[in-house]
N, C-alpha and C. Protein backbone atom coordinates (compact mmCIF):
# COMPACT_ATOMS: atom_id res chain seq x y z
N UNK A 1 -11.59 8.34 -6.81
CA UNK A 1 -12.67 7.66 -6.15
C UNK A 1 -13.96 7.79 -6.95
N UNK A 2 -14.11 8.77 -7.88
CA UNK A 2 -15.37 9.19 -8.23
C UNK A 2 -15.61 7.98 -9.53
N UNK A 3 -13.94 8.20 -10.32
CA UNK A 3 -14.13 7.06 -11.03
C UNK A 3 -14.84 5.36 -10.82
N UNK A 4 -14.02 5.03 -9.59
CA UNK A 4 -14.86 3.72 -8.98
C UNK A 4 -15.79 3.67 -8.92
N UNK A 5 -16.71 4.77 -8.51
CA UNK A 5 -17.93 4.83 -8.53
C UNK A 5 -18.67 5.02 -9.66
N UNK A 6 -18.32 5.38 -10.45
CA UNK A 6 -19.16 5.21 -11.55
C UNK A 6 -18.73 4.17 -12.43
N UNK A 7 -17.72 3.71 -12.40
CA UNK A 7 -17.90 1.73 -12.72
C UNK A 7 -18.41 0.82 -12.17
N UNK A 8 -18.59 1.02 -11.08
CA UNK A 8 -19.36 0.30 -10.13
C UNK A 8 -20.85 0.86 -10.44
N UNK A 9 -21.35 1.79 -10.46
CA UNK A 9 -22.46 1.84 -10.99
C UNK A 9 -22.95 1.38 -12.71
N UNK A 10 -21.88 1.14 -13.76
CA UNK A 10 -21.64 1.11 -14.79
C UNK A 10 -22.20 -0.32 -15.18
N UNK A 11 -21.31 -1.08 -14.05
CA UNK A 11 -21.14 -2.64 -14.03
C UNK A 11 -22.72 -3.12 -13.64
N UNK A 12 -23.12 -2.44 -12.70
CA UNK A 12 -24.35 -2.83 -11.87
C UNK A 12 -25.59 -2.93 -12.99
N UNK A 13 -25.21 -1.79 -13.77
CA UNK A 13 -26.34 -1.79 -15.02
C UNK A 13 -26.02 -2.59 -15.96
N UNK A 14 -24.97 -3.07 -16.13
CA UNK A 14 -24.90 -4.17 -16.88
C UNK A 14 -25.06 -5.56 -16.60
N UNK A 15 -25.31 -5.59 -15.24
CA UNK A 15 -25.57 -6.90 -14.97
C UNK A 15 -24.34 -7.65 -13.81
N UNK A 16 -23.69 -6.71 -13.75
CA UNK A 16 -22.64 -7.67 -13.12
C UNK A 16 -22.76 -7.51 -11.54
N UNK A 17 -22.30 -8.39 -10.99
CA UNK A 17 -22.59 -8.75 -9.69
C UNK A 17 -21.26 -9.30 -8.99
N UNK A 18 -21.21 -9.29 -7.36
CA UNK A 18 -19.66 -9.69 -6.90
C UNK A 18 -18.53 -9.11 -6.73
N UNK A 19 -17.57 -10.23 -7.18
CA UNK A 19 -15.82 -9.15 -7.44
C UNK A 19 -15.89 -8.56 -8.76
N UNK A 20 -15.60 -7.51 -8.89
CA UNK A 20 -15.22 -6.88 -10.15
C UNK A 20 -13.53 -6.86 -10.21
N UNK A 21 -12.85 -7.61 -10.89
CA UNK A 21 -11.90 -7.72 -10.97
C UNK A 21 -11.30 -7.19 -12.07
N UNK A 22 -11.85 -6.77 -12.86
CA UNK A 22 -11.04 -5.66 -13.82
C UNK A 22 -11.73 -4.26 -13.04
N UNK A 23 -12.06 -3.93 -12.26
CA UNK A 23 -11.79 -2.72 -11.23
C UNK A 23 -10.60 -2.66 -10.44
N UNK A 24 -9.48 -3.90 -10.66
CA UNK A 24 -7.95 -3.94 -9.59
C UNK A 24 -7.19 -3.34 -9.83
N UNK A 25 -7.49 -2.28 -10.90
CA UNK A 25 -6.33 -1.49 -11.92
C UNK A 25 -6.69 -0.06 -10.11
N UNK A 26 -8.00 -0.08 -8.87
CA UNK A 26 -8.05 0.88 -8.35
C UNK A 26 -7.85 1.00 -7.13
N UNK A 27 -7.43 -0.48 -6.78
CA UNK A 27 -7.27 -1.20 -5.76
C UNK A 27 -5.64 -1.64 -5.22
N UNK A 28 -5.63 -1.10 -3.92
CA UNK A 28 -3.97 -1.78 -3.56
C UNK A 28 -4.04 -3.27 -3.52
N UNK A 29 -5.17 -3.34 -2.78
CA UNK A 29 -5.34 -5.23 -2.62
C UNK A 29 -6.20 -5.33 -3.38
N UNK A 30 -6.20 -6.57 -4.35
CA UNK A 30 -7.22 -6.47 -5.23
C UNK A 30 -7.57 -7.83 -4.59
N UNK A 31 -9.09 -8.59 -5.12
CA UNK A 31 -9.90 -9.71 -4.66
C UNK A 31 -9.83 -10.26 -5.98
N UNK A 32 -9.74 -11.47 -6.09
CA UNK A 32 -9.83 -12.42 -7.04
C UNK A 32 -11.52 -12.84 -7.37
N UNK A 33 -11.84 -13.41 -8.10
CA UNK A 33 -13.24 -14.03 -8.20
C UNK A 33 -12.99 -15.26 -8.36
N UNK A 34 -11.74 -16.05 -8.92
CA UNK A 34 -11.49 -17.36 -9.10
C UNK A 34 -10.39 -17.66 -8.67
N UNK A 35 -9.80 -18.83 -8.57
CA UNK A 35 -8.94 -19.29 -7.52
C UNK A 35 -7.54 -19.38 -8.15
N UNK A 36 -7.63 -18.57 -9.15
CA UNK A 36 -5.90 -18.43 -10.20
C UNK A 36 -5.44 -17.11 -9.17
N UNK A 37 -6.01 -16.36 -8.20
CA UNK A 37 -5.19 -15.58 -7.40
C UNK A 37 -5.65 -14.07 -8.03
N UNK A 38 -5.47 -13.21 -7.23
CA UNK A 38 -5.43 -11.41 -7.80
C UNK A 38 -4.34 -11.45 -8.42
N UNK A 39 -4.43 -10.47 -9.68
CA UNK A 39 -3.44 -9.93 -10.47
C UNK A 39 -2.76 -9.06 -10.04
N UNK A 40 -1.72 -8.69 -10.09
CA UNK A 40 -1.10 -7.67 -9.07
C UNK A 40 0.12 -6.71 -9.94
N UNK A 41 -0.21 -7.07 -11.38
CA UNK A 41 0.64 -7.03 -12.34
C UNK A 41 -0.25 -5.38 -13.20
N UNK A 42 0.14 -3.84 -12.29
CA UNK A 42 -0.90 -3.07 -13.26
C UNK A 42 -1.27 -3.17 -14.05
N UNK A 43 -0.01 -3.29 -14.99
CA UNK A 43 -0.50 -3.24 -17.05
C UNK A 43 -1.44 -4.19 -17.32
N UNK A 44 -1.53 -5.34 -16.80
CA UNK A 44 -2.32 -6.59 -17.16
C UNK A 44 -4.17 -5.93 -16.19
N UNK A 45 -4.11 -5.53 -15.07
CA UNK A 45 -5.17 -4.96 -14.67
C UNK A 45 -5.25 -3.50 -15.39
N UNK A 46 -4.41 -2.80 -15.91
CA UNK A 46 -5.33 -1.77 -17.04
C UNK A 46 -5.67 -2.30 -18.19
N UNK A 47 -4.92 -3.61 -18.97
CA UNK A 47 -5.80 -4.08 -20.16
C UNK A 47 -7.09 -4.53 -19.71
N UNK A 48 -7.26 -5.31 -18.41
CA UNK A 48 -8.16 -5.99 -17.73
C UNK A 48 -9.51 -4.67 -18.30
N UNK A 49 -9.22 -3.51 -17.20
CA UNK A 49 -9.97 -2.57 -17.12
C UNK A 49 -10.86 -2.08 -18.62
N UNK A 50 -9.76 -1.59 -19.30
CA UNK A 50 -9.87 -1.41 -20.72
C UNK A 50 -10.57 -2.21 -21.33
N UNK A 51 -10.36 -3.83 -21.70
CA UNK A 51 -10.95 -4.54 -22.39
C UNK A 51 -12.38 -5.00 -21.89
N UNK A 52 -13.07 -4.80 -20.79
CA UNK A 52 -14.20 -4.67 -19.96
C UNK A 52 -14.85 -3.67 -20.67
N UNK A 53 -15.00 -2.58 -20.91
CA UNK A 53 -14.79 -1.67 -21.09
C UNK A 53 -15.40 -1.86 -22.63
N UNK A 54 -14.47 -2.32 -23.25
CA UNK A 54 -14.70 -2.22 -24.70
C UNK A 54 -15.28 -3.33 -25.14
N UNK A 55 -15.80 -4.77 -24.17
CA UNK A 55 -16.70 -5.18 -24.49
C UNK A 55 -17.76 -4.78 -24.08
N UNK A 56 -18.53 -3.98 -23.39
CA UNK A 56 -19.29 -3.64 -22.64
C UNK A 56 -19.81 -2.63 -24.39
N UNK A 57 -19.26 -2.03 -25.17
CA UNK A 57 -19.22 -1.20 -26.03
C UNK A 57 -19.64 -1.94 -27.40
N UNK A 58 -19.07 -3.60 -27.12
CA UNK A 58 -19.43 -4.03 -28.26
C UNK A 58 -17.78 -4.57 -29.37
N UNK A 59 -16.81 -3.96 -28.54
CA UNK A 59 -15.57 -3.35 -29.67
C UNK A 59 -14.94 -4.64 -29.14
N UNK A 60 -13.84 -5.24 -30.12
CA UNK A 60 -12.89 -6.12 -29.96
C UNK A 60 -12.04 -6.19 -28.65
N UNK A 61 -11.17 -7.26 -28.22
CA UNK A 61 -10.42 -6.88 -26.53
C UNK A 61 -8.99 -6.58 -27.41
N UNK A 62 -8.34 -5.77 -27.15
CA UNK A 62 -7.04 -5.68 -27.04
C UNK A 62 -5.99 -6.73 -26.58
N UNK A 63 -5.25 -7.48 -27.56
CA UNK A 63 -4.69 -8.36 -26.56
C UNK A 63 -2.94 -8.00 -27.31
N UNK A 64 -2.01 -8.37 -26.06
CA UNK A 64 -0.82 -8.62 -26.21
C UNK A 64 0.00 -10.07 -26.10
N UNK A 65 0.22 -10.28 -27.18
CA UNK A 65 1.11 -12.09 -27.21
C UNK A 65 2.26 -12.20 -25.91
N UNK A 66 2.68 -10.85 -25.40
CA UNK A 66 3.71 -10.97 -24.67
C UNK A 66 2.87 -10.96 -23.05
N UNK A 67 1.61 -10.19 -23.04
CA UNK A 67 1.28 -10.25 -21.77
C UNK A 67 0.53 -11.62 -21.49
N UNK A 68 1.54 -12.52 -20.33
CA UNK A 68 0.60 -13.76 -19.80
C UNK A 68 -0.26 -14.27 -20.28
């Protein structure tokens, strides 16, 4: 829980506002922000998480050809 909270405070300083949807990696039900649906798929919400993360840092996103 403590973690959420300090992404949520993380996000706030960065500007972001709303659903945080690469936060669903913390969530049983996660909320969508756009109408393609919640991800419900962990690995794809921990790259989610991760690559947030590492743009927020400046650093490249991690991507996989096999994930969706």
């Amino acid at each position: 829980m403590l973690d959420l909270a300090l992404f949520l405070d993380l996000a706030h300083r960065a500007g972001q506002s709303g659903v945080q949807e690469w936060l669903s990696f913390y969530l049983k039900a996660p909320q969508a922000a756009t109408e393609a649906g919640a991800e419900h798929d962990l690995f794809i919400q921990q790259t989610k998480l991760k690559n947030t993360l590492r743009e927020w840092m400046g650093e490249k996103p991690v991507t996989h050809p096999e994930a969706g």
